[in-house]
N, C-alpha and C. Protein backbone atom coordinates (compact mmCIF):
# COMPACT_ATOMS: atom_id res chain seq x y z
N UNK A 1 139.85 101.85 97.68
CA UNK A 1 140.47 102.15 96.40
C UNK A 1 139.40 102.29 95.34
N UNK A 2 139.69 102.73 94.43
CA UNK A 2 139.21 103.34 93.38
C UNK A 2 139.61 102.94 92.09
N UNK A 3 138.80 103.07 90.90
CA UNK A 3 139.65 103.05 89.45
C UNK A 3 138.84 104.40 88.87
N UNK A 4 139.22 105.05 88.03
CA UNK A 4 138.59 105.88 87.10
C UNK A 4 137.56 105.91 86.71
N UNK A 5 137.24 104.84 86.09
CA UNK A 5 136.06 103.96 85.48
C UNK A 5 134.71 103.98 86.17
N UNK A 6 135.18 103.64 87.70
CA UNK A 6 133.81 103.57 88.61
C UNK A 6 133.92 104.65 88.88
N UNK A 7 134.62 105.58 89.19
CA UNK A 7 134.20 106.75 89.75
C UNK A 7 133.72 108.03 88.86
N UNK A 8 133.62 107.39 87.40
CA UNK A 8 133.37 107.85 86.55
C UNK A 8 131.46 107.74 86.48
N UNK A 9 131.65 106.68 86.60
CA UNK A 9 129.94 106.05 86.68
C UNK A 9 129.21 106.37 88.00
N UNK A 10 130.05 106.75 88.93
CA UNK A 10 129.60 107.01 90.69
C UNK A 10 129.17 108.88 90.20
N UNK A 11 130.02 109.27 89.56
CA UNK A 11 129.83 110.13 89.24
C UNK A 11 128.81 111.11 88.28
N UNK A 12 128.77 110.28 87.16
CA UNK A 12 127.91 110.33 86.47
C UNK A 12 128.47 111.30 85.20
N UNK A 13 130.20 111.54 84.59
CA UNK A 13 130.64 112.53 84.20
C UNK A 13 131.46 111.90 83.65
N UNK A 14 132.04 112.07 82.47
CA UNK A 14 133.08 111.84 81.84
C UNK A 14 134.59 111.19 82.34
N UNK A 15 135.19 110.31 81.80
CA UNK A 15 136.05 109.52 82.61
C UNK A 15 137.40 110.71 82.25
N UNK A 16 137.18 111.36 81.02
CA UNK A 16 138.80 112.37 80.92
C UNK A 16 138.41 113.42 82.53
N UNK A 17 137.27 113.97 82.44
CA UNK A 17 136.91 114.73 83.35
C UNK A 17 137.39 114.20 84.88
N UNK A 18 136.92 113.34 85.31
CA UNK A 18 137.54 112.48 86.62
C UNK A 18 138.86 112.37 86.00
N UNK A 19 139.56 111.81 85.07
CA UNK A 19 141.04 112.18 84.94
C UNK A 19 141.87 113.04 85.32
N UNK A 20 141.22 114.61 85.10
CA UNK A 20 141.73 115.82 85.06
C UNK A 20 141.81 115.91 86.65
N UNK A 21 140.81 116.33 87.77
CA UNK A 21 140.51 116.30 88.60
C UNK A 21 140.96 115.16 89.74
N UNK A 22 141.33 114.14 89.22
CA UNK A 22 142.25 113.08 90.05
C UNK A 22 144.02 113.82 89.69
N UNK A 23 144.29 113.91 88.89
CA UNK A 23 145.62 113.98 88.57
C UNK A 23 145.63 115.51 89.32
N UNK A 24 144.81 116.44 89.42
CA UNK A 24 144.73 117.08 90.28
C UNK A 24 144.83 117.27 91.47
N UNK A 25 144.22 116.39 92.08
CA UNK A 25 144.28 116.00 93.30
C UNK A 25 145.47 115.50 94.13
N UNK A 26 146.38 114.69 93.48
CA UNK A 26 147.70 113.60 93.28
C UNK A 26 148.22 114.68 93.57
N UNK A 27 148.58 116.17 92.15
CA UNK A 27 149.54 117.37 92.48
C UNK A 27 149.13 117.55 94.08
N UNK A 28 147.85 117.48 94.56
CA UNK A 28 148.06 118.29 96.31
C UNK A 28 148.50 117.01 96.96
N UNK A 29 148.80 116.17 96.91
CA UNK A 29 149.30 115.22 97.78
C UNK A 29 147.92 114.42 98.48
N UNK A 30 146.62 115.09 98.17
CA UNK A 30 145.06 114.14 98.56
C UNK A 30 145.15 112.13 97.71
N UNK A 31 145.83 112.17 96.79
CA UNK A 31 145.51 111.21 95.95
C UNK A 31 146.80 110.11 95.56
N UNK A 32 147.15 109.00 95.76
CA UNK A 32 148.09 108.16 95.17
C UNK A 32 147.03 107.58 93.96
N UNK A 33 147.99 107.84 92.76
CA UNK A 33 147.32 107.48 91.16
C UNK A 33 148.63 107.13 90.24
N UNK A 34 148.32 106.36 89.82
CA UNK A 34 149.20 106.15 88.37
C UNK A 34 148.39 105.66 87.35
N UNK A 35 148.82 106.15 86.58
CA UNK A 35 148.00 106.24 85.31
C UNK A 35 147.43 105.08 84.90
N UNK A 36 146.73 104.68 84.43
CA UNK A 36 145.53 103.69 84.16
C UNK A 36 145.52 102.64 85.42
N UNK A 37 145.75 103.09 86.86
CA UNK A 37 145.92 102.32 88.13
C UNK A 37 144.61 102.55 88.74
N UNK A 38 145.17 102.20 90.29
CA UNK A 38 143.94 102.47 90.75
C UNK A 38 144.28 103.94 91.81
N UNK A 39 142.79 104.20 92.12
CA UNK A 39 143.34 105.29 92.78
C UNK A 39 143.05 105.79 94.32
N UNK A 40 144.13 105.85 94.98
CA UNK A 40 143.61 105.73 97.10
C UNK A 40 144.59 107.06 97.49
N UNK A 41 143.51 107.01 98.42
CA UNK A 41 143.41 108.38 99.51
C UNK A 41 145.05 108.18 100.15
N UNK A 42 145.70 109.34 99.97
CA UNK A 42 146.90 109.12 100.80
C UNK A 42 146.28 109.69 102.43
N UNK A 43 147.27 109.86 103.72
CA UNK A 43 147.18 109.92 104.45
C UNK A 43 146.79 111.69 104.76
N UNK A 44 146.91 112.59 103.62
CA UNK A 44 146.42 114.06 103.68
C UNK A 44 145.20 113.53 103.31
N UNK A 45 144.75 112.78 102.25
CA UNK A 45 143.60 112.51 101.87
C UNK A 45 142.53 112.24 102.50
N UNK A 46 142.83 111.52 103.54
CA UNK A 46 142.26 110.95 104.65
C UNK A 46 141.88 111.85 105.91
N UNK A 47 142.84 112.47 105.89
CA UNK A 47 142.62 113.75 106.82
C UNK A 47 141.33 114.56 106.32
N UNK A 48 141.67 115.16 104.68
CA UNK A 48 140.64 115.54 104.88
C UNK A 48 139.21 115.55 104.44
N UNK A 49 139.04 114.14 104.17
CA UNK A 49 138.06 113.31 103.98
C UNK A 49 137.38 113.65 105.14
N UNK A 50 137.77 113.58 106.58
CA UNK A 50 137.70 113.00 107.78
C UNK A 50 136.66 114.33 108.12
N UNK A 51 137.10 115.53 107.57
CA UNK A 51 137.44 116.62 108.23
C UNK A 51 135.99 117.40 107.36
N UNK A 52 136.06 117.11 106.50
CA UNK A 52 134.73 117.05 105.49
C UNK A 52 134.00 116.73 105.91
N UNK A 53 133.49 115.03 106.23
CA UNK A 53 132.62 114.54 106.61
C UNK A 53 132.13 114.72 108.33
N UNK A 54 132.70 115.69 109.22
CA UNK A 54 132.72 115.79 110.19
C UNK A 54 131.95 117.47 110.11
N UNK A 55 132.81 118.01 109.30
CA UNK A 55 132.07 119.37 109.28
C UNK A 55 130.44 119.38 108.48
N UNK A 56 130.20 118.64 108.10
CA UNK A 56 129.12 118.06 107.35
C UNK A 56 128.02 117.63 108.67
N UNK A 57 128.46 116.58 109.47
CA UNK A 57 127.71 116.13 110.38
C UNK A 57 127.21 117.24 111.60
N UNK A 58 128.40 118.47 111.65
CA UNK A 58 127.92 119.19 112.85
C UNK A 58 126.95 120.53 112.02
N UNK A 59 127.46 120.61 111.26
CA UNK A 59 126.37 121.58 110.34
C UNK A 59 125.00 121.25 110.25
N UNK A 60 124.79 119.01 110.26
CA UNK A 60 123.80 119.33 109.38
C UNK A 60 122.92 119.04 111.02
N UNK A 61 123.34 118.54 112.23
CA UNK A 61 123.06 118.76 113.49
C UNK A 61 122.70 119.38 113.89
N UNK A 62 123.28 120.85 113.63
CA UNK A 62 123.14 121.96 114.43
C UNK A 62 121.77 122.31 113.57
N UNK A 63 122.00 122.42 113.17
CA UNK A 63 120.17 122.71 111.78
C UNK A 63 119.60 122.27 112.21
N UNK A 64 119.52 120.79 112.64
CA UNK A 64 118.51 119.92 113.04
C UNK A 64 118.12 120.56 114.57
N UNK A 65 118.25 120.48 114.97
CA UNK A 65 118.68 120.94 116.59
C UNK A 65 117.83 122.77 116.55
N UNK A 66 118.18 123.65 115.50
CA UNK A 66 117.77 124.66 115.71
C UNK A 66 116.20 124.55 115.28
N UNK A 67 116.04 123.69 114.19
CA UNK A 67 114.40 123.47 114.00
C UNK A 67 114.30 123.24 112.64
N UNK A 68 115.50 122.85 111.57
CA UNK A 68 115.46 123.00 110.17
C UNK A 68 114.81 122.12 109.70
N UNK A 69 114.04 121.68 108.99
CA UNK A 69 112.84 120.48 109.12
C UNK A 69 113.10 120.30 107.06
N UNK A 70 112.70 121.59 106.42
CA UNK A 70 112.85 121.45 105.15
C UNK A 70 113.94 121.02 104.50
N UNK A 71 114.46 120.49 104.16
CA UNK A 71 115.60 120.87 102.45
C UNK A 71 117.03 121.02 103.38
N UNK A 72 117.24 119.81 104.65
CA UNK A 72 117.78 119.94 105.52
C UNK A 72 119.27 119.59 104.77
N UNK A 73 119.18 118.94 103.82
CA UNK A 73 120.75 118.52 103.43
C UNK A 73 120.99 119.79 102.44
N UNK A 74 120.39 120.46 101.37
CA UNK A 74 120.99 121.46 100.80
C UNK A 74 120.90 122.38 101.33
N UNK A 75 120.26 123.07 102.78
CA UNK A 75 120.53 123.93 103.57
C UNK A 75 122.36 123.78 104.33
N UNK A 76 122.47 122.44 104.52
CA UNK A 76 124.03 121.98 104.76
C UNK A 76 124.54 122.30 104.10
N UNK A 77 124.88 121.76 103.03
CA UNK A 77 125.75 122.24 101.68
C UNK A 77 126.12 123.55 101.49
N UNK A 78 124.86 124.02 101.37
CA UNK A 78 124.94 125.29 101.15
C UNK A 78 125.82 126.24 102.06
N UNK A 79 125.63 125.82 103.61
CA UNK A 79 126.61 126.43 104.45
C UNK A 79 127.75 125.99 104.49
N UNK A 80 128.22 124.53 104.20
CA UNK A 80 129.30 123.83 104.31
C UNK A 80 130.50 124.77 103.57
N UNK A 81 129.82 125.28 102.88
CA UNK A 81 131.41 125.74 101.11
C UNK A 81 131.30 127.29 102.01
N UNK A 82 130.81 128.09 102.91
CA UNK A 82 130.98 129.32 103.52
C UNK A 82 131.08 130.05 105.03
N UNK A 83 131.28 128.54 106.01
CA UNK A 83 131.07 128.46 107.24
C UNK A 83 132.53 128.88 107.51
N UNK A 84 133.36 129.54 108.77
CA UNK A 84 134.24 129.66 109.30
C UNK A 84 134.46 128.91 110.39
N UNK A 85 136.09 128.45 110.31
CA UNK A 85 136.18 127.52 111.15
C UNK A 85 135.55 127.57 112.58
N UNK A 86 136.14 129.10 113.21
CA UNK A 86 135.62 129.64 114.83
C UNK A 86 134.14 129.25 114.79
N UNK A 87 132.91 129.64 113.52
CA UNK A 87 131.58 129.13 113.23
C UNK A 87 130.95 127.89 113.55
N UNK A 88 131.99 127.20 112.86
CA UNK A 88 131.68 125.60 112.68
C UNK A 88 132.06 125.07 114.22
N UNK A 89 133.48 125.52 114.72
CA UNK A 89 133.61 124.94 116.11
C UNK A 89 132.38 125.53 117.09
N UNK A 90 131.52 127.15 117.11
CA UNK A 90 130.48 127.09 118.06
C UNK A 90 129.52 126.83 117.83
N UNK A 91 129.18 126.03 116.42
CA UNK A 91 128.03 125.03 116.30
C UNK A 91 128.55 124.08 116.54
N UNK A 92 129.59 123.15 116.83
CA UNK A 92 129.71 122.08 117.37
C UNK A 92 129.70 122.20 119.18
N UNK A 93 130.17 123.31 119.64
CA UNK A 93 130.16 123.73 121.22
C UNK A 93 128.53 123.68 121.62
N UNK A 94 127.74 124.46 120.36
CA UNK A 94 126.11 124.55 120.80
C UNK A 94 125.39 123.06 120.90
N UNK A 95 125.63 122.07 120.03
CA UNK A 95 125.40 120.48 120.08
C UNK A 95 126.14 120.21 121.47
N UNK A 96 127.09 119.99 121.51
CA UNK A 96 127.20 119.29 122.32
C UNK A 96 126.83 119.98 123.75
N UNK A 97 126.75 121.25 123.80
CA UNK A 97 125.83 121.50 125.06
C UNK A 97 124.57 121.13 125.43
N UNK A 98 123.79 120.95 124.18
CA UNK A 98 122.45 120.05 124.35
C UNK A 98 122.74 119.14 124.33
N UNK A 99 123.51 118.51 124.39
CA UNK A 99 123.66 116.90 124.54
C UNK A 99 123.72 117.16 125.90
N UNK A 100 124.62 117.53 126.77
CA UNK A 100 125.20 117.45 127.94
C UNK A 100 124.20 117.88 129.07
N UNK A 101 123.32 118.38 128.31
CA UNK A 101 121.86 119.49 129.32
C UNK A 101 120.69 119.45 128.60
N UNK A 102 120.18 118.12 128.59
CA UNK A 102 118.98 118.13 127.76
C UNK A 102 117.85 118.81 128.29
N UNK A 103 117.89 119.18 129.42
CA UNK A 103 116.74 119.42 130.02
C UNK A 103 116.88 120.90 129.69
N UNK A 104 117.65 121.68 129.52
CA UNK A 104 118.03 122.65 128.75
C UNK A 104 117.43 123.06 126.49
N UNK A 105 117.95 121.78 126.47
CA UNK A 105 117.53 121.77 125.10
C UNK A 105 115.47 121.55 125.26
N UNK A 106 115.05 120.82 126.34
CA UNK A 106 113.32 120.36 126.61
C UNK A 106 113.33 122.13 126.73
N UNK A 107 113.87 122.77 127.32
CA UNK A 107 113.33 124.27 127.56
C UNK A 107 113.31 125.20 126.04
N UNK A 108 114.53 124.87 125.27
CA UNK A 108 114.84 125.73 123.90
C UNK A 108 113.36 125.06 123.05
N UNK A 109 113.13 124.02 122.87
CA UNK A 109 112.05 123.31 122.31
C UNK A 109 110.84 123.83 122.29
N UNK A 110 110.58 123.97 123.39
CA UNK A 110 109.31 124.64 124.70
C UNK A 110 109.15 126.25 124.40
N UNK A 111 110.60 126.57 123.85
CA UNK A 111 110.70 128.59 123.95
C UNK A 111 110.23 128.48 122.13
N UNK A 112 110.61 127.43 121.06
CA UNK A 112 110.53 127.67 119.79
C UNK A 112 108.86 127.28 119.59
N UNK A 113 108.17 126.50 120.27
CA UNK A 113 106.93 125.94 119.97
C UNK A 113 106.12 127.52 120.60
N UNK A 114 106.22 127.34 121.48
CA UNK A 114 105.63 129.21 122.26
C UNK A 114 105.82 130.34 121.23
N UNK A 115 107.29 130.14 120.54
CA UNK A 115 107.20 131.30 119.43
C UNK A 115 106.31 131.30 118.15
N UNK A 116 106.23 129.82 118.27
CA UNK A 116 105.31 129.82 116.66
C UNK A 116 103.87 130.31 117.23
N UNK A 117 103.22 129.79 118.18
CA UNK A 117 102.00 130.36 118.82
C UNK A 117 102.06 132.13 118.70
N UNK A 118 103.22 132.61 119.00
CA UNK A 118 103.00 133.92 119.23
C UNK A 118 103.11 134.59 117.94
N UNK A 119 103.92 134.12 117.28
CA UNK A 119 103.91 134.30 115.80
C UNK A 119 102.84 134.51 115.04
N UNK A 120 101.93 133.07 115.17
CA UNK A 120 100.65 133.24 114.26
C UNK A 120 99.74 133.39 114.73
N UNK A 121 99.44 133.95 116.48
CA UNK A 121 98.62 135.13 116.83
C UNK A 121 98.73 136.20 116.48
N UNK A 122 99.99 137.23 115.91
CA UNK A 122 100.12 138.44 115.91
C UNK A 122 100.18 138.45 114.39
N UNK A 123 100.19 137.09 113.15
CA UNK A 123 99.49 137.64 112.21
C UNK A 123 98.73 138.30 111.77
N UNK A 124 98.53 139.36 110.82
CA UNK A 124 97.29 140.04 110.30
C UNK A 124 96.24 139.11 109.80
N UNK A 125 94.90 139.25 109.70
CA UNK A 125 94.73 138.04 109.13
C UNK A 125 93.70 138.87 107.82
C-alpha cells in the first residue's frame, strides 16, 4: 500500500500531480483509492504490474545475452514502450534456448568474439 504523500516523494513530483494520475488509474480499475486514503493495486493492477516487470526482465536479458554491455537499462526502456508482443515472446523463446543449450550459447559467444577480431582487422587504418 501506498499514500500520496510517499509516492509523491518516491517520485519526486508534485502530490496534485500523483493525484491526477492515481485517480486515473482507479478510472481503469489498476488502483483501489479513496480520497485522502491509502492507495493498493487491485487484482488488474497486479496483473499488470506482473506483466511489466516481466517484460522488463526478458528485454533486459535478451540484451544481455546478445552482447549489450553499455547503457544496458535505457537501452531496455527504450525498447520496453515499442516491443511487440510476438517480439517480446521470441526474445523470451531466444533466452530460454540458451539456457536449455549452453553449449550452444559457448558457440554464439565464440562466433561474436571472432567477429570483433574480424571486424577490427578489416578496419581502414
Amino acid at each position: 500500500y501506498m499514500r500520496i504523500s510517499m509516492l509523491s516523494e518516491l517520485l519526486n513530483v508534485r502530490p496534485s500531480s500523483v493525484t491526477k494520475m492515481v485517480q486515473k488509474l482507479t478510472e481503469y480499475g489498476y488502483l483501489d483509492y479513496k480520497k485522502y486514503g491509502i492507495i493498493f493495486l487491485t487484482g488488474k493492477g497486479k496483473k499488470m504490474g506482473q506483466f511489466l516487470l516481466s517484460r522488463h526482465y526478458i528485454i533486459e536479458k535478451f540484451l544481455a545475452i546478445i552482447g549489450v554491455k553499455e547503457k544496458l537499462l535505457e537501452e531496455t526502456e527504450l525498447i520496453e514502450h515499442h516491443v511487440s508482443t510476438n517480439t517480446l515472446k521470441s526474445m523470451e523463446q531466444l533466452c530460454k534456448f540458451f539456457e536449455r543449450y549452453p553449449g550452444i550459447f559457448r558457440q554464439f559467444e565464440q562466433f561474436k568474439a571472432e567477429e570483433c577480431l574480424n571486424d577490427s582487422a578489416s578496419k581502414p587504418e
